[in-house]
C-alpha atoms as a PDB file:
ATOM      1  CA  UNK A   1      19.838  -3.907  11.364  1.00  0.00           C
ATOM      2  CA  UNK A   2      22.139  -5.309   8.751  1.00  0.00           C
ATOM      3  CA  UNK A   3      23.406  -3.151   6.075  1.00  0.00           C
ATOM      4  CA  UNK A   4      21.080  -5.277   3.238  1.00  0.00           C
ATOM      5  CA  UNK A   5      18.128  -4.000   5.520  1.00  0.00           C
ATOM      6  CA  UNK A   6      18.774  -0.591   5.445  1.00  0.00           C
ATOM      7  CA  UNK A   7      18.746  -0.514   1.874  1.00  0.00           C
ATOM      8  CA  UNK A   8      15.606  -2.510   1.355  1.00  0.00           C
ATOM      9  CA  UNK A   9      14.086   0.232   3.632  1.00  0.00           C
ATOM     10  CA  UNK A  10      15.241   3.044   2.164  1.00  0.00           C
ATOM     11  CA  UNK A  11      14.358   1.602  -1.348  1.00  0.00           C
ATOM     12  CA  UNK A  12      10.825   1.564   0.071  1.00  0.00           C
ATOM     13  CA  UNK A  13      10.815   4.864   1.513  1.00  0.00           C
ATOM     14  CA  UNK A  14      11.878   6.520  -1.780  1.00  0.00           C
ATOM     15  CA  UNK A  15       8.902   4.145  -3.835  1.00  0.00           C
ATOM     16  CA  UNK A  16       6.516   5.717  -1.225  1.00  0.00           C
ATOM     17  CA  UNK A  17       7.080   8.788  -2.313  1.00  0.00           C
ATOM     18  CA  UNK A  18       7.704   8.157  -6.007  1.00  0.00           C
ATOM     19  CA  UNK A  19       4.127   5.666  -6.497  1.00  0.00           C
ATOM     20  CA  UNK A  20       1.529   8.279  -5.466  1.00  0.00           C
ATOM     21  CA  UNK A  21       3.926  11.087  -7.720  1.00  0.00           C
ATOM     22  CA  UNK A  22       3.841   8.438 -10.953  1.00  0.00           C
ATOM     23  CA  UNK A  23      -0.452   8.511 -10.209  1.00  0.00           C
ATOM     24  CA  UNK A  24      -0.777  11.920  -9.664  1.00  0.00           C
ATOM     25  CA  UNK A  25       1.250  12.352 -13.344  1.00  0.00           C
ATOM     26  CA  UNK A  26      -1.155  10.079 -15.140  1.00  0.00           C
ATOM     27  CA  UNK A  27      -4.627  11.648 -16.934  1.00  0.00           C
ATOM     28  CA  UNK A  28      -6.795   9.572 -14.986  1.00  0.00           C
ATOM     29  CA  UNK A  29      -8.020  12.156 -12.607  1.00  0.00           C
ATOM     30  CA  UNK A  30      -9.410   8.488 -10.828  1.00  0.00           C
ATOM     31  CA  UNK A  31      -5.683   7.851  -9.628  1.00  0.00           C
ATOM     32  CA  UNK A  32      -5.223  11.003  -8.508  1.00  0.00           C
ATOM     33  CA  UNK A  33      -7.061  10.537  -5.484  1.00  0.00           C
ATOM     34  CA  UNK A  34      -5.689   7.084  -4.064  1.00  0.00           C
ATOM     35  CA  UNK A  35      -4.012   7.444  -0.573  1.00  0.00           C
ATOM     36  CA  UNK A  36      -0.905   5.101  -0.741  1.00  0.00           C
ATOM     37  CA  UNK A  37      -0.334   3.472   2.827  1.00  0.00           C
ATOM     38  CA  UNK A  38       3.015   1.159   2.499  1.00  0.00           C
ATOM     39  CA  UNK A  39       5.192  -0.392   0.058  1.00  0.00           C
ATOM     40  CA  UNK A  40       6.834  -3.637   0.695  1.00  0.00           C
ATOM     41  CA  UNK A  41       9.555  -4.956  -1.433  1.00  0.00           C
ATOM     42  CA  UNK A  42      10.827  -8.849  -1.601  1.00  0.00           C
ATOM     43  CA  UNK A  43      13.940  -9.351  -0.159  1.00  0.00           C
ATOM     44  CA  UNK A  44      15.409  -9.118  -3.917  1.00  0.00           C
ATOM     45  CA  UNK A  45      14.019  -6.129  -4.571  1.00  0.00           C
ATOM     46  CA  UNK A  46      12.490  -7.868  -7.661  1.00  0.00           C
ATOM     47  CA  UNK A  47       8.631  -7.353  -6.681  1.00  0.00           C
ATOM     48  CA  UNK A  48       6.487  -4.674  -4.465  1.00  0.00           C
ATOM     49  CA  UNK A  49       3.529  -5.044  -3.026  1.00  0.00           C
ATOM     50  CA  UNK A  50       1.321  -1.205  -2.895  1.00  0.00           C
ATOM     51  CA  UNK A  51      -0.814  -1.168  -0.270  1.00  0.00           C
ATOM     52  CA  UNK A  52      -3.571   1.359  -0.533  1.00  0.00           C
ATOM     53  CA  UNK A  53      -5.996   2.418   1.868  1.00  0.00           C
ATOM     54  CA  UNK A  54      -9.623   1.233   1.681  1.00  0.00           C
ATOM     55  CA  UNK A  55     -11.918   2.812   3.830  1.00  0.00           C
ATOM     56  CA  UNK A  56     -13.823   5.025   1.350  1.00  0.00           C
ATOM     57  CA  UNK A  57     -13.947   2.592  -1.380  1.00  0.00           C
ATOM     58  CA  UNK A  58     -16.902  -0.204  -1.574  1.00  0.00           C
ATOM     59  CA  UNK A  59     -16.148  -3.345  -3.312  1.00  0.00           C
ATOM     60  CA  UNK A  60     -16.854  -2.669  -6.648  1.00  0.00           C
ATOM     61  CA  UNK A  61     -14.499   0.418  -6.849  1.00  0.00           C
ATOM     62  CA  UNK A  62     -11.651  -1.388  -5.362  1.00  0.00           C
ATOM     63  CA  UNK A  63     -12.070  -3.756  -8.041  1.00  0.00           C
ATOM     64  CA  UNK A  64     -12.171  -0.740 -10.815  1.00  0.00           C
ATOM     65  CA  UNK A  65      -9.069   0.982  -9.145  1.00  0.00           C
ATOM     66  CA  UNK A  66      -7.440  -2.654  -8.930  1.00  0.00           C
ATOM     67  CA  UNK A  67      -7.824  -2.840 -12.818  1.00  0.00           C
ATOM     68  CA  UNK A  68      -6.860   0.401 -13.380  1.00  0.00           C
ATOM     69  CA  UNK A  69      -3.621   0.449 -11.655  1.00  0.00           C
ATOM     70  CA  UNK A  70      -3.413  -3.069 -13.408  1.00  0.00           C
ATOM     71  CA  UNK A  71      -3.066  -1.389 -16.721  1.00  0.00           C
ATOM     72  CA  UNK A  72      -0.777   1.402 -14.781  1.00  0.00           C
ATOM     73  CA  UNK A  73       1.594  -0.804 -13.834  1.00  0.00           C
ATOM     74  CA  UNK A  74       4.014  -0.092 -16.468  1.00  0.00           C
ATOM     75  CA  UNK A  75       4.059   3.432 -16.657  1.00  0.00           C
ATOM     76  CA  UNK A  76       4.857   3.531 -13.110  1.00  0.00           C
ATOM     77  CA  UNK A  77       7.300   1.449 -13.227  1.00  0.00           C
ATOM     78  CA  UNK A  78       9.046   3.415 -15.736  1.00  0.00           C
ATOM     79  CA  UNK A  79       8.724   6.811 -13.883  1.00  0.00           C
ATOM     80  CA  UNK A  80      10.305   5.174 -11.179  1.00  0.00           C
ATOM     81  CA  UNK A  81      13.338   3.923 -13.418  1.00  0.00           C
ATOM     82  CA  UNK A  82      13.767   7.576 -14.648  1.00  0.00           C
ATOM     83  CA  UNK A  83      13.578   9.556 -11.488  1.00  0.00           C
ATOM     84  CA  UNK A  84      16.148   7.320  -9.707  1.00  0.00           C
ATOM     85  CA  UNK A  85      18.203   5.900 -12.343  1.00  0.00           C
ATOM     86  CA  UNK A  86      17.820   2.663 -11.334  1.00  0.00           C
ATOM     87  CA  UNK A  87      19.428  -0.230 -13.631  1.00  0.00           C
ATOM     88  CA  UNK A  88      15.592  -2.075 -13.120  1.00  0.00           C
ATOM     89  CA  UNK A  89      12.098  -1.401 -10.638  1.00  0.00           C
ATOM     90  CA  UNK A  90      10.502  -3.993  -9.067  1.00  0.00           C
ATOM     91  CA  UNK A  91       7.329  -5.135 -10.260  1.00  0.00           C
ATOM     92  CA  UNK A  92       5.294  -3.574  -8.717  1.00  0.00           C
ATOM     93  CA  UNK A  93       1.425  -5.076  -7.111  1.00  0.00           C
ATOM     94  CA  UNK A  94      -1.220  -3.218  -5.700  1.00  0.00           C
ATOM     95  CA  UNK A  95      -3.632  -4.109  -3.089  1.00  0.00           C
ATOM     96  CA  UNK A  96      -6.156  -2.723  -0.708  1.00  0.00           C
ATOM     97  CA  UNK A  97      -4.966  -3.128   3.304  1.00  0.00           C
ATOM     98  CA  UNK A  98      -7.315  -4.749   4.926  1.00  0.00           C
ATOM     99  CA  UNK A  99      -4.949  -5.258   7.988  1.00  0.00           C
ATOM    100  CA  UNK A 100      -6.454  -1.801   9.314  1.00  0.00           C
ATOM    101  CA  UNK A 101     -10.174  -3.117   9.263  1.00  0.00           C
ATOM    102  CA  UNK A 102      -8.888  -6.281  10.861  1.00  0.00           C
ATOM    103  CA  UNK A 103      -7.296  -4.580  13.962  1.00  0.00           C
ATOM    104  CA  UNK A 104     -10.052  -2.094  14.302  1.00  0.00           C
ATOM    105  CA  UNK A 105     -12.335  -5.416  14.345  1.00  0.00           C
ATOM    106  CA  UNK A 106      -9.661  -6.496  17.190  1.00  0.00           C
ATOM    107  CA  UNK A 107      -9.592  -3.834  19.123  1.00  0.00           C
ATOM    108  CA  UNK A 108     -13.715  -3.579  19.505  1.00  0.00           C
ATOM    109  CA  UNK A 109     -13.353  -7.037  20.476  1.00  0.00           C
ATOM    110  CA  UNK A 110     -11.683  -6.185  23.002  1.00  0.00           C
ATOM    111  CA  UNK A 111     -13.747  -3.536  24.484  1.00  0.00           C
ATOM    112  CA  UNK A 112     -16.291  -5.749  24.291  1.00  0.00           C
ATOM    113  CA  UNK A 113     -14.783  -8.465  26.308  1.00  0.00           C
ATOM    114  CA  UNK A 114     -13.160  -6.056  28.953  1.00  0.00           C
ATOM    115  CA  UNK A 115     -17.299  -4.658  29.236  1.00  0.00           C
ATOM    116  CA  UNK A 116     -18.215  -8.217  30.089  1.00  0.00           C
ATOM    117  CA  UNK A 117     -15.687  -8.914  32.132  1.00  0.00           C
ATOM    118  CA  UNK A 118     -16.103  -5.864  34.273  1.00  0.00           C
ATOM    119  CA  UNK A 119     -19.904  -6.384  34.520  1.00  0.00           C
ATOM    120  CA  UNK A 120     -19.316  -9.695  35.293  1.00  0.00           C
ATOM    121  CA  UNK A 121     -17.364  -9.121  38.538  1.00  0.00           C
ATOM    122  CA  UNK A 122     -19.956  -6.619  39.476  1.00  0.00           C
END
């Protein structure tokens, strides 16, 4: 791992920690409650992605919380400058992660081929 890595990592370590802090300081008791999964930052550090789990939200509250933190956007952004110091914070964008739906969808596939399979050769 090259040295640029390490710091992109730990730069996304410390914005785990500081997002859901920044949310849990707002008055939106809403925001509160959001369980932040992973932050990814561009190679620049100029732009994050949030990711936010979705598995207790239907679609029409994951478009409400994706307004809300919308509007958030700055505020976090600027508790993040202040805690750390930092010169500038990368824009920050949220989104639900649908990768875990996607590889629980895998994964019954699976079982469902290897039951086939095994009544097959029976």
């Amino acid at each position: 791992m090259t040295e640029a890595q390490i710091k992109l990592k730990r730069t996304e370590s410390v914005l785990l920690e500081l997002v859901p802090q920044a949310l849990g300081a707002m008055n939106d008791k809403r925001l509160h409650e959001l369980n932040i999964i992973e932050v990814k930052c561009s190679r620049g550090k100029s732009d994050a992605k949030v990711y936010i789990n979705p598995n207790e939200y239907t679609e029409q509250e994951k478009r409400d919380y994706l307004k809300l933190l919308k509007k958030a956007r700055p505020i976090v952004e600027t508790y993040c400058l202040k805690d750390q110091g930092w010169f500038r914070c990368p824009k920050f964008t949220f989104e639900f992660d649908e990768q875990l739906e996607k590889s629980r969808n895998i994964e019954e596939l699976f079982k469902k081929i290897s039951k086939t399979t095994k009544s097959e050769e029976e």
